[in-house]
Protein backbone atom coordinates (compact mmCIF):
# COMPACT_ATOMS: atom_id res chain seq x y z
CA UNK A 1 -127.81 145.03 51.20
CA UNK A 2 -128.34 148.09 49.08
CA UNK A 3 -128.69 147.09 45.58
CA UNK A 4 -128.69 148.10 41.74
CA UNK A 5 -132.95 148.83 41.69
CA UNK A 6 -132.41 150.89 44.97
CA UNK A 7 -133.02 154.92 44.46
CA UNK A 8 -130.35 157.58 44.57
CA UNK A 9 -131.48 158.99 47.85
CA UNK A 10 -131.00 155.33 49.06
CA UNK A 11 -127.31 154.89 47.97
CA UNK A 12 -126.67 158.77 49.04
CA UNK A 13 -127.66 158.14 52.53
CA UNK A 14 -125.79 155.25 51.90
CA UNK A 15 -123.03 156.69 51.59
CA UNK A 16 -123.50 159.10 54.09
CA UNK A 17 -123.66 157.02 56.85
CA UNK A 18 -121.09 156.30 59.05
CA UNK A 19 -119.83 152.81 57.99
CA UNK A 20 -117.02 151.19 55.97
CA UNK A 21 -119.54 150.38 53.27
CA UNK A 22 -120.89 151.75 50.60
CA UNK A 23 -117.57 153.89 49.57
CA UNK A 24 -115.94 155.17 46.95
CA UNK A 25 -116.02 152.35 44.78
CA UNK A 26 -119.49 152.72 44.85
CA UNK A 27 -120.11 156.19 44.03
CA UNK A 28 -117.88 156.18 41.54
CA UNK A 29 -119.76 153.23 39.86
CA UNK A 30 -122.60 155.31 40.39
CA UNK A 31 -121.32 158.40 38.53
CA UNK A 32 -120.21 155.88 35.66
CA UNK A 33 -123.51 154.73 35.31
CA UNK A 34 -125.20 158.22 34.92
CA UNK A 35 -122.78 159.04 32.32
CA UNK A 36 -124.01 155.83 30.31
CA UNK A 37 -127.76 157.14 31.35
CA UNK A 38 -126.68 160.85 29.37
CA UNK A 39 -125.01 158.79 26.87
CA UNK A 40 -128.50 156.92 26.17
CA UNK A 41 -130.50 160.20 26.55
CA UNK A 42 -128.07 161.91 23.83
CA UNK A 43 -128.10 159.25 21.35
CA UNK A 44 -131.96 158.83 21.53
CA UNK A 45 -132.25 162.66 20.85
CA UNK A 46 -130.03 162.13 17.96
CA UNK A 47 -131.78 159.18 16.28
CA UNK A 48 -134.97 161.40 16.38
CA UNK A 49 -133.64 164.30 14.55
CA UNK A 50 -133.76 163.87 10.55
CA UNK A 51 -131.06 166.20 10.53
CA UNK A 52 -128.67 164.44 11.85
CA UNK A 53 -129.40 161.00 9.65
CA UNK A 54 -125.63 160.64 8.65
CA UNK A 55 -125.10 159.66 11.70
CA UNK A 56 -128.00 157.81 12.96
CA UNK A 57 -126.20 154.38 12.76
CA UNK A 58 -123.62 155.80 15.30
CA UNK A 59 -126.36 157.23 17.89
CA UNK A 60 -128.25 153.84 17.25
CA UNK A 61 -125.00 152.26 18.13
CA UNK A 62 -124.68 154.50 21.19
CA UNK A 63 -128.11 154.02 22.29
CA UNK A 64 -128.06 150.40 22.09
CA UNK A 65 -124.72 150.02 24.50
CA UNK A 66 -125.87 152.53 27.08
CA UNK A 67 -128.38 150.55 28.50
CA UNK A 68 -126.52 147.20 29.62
CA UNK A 69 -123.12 149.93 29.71
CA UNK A 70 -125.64 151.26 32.75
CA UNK A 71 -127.02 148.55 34.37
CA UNK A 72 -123.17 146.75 34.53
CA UNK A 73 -122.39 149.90 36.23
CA UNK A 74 -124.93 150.06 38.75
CA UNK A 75 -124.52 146.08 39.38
CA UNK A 76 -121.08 147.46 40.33
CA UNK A 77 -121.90 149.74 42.58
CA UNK A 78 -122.86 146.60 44.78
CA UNK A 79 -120.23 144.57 43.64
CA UNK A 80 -117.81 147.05 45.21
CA UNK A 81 -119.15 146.79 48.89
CA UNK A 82 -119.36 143.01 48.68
CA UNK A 83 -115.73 142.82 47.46
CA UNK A 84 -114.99 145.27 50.40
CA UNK A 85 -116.87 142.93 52.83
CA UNK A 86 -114.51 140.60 52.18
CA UNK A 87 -111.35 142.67 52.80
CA UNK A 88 -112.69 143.32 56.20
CA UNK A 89 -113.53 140.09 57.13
CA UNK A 90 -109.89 138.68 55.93
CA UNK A 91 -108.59 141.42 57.99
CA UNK A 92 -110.73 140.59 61.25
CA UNK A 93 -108.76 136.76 60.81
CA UNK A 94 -107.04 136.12 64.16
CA UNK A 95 -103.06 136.82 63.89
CA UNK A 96 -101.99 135.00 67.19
CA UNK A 97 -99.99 132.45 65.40
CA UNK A 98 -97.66 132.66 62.12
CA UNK A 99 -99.53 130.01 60.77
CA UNK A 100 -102.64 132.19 61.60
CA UNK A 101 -100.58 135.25 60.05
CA UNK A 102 -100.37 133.65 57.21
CA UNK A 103 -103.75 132.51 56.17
CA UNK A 104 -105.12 135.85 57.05
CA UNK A 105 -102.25 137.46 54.45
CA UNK A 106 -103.16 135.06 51.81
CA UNK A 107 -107.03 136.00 52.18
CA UNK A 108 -106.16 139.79 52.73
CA UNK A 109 -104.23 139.63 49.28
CA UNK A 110 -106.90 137.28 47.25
CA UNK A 111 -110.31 139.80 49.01
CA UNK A 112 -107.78 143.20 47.88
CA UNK A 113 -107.16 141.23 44.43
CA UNK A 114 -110.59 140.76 44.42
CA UNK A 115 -111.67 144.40 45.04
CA UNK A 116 -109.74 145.71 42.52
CA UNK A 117 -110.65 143.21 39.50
CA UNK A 118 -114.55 144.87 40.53
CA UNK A 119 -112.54 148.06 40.14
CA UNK A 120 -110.74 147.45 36.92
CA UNK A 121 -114.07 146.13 34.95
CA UNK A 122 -115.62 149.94 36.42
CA UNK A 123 -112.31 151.49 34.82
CA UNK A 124 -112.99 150.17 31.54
CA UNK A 125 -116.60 150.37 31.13
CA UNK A 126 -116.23 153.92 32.46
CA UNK A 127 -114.07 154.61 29.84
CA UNK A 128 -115.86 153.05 27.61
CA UNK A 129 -118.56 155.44 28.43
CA UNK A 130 -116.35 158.23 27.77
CA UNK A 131 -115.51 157.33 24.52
CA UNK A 132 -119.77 157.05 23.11
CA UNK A 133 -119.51 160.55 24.79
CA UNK A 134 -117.51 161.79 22.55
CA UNK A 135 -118.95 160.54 19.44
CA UNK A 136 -122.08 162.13 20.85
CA UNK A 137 -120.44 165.29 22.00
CA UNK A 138 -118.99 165.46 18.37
CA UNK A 139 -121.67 164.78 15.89
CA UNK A 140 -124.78 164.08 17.92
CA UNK A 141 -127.47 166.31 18.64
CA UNK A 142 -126.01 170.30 19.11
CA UNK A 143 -128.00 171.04 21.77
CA UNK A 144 -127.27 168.37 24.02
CA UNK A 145 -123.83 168.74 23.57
CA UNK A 146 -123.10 169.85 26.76
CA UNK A 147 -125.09 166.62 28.10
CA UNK A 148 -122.52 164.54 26.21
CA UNK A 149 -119.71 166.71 27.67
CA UNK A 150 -121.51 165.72 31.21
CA UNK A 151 -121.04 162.19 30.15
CA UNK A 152 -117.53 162.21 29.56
CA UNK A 153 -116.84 164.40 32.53
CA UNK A 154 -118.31 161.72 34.91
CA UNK A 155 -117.21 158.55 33.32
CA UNK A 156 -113.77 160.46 33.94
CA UNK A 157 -114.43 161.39 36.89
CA UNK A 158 -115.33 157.47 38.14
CA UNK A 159 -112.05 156.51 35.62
CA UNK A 160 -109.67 158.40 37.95
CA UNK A 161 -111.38 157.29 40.94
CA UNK A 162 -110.84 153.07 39.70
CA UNK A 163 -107.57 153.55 39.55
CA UNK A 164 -106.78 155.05 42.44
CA UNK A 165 -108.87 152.38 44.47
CA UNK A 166 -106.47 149.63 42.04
CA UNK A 167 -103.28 151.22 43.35
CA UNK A 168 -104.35 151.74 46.53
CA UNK A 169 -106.17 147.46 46.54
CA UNK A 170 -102.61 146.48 45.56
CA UNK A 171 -100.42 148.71 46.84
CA UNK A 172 -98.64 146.06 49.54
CA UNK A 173 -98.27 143.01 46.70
CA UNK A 174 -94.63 143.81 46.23
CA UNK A 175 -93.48 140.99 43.21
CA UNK A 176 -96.33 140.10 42.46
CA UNK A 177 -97.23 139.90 38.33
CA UNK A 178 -100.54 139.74 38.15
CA UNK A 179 -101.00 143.13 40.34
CA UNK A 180 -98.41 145.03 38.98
CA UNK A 181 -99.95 143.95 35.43
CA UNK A 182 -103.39 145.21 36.51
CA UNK A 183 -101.93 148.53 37.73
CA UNK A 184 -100.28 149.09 34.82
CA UNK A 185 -103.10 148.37 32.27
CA UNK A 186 -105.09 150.42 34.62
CA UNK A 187 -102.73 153.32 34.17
CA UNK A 188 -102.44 152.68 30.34
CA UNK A 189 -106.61 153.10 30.17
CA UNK A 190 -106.85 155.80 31.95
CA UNK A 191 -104.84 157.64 30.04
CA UNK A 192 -106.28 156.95 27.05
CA UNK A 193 -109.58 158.28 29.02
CA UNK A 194 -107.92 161.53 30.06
CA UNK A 195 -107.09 162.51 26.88
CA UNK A 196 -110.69 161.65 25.39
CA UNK A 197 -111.57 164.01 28.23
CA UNK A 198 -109.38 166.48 27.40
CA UNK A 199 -110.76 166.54 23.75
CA UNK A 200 -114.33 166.31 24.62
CA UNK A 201 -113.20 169.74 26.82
CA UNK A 202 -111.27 171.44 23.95
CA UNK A 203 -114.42 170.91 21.57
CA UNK A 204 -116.74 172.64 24.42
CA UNK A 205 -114.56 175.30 24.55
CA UNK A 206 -115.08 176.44 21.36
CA UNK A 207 -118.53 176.15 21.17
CA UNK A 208 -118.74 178.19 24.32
């Protein structure tokens, strides 16, 4: 199976190809974790400058939690199709019976659980990707502001694209606490991530 040390034109024809797996969970880990990699690249950039001491504990800070912040991400990227491999398979359970019926619900629900808990964990560490980019974007290195913009953009990016997998994992789990609780936490994150966005965006805009 494709994995985290595999190269982008590897997971791109991945995800070309004409199969179930890798998706959208996937590239959206993937996007996550270059964010984290522009994140890493800012901060470094930052450290080096003696202009910009003040805030050298901040981009050492930054620096630091970009690397595992990208390697999570990528891990997820893998996680995603094996969480999806299991949706499939619970799906292919025979359905001739209602006993039958109703183990193949109850592993349908747990594999779609599951795939959204890899799903959730991408939500947050996207986001929290998106919020080093704004530090970054803010006081790091001028230049490379629009490379901490970047950042923000795609952590974002793979924010929206975690939920939307979330809702659409537990769409069918009508009653059910512990989905509707994810949803909703999911929503209440990604908020908070749009609107770092949408600052990160404002403060571009006037330096453009």
């Amino acid at each position: 199976m494709i994995g985290s040390h595999d190269s982008v034109e590897t997971w791109t024809d991945a995800l070309a190809a004409a199969s179930a797996t890798p998706a959208g969970g996937s590239a959206a880990a993937i996007a996550a974790a270059l964010a984290a990699a522009l994140v890493g690249m800012v901060a470094a950039l930052t450290g080096r400058r003696e202009s910009y001491a003040a805030v050298r504990s901040e981009s050492a800070a930054a620096l630091a939690r970009a690397e595992p912040l990208r390697r999570r991400l990528l891990a997820l990227a893998s996680e995603d199709i094996e969480a999806f491999d299991e949706v499939l398979q619970a799906l292919a359970l025979p359905r001739g019976t209602e006993a039958e019926i109703a183990r193949r619900g109850a592993a349908r629900d747990a594999a779609l659980k599951a795939a959204a808990a890899v799903q959730y964990e991408l939500l947050l560490l996207a986001g929290e990707t998106v919020d080093l980019a704004e530090v970054l974007a803010d006081r790091g290195l001028r230049s490379a502001a629009g490379d901490a913009a970047s950042a923000a953009f795609l952590g974002a990016a793979a924010s929206r694209a975690a939920y939307w997998a979330i809702r659409s994992n537990l769409r069918r789990m009508h009653e059910d606490r512990e989905a509707e609780r994810m949803c909703e936490q999911a929503l209440e994150r990604l908020e908070l991530v749009e609107a770092t966005e949408a600052r990160v965006l404002r403060r571009l805009s006037e330096w453009a």
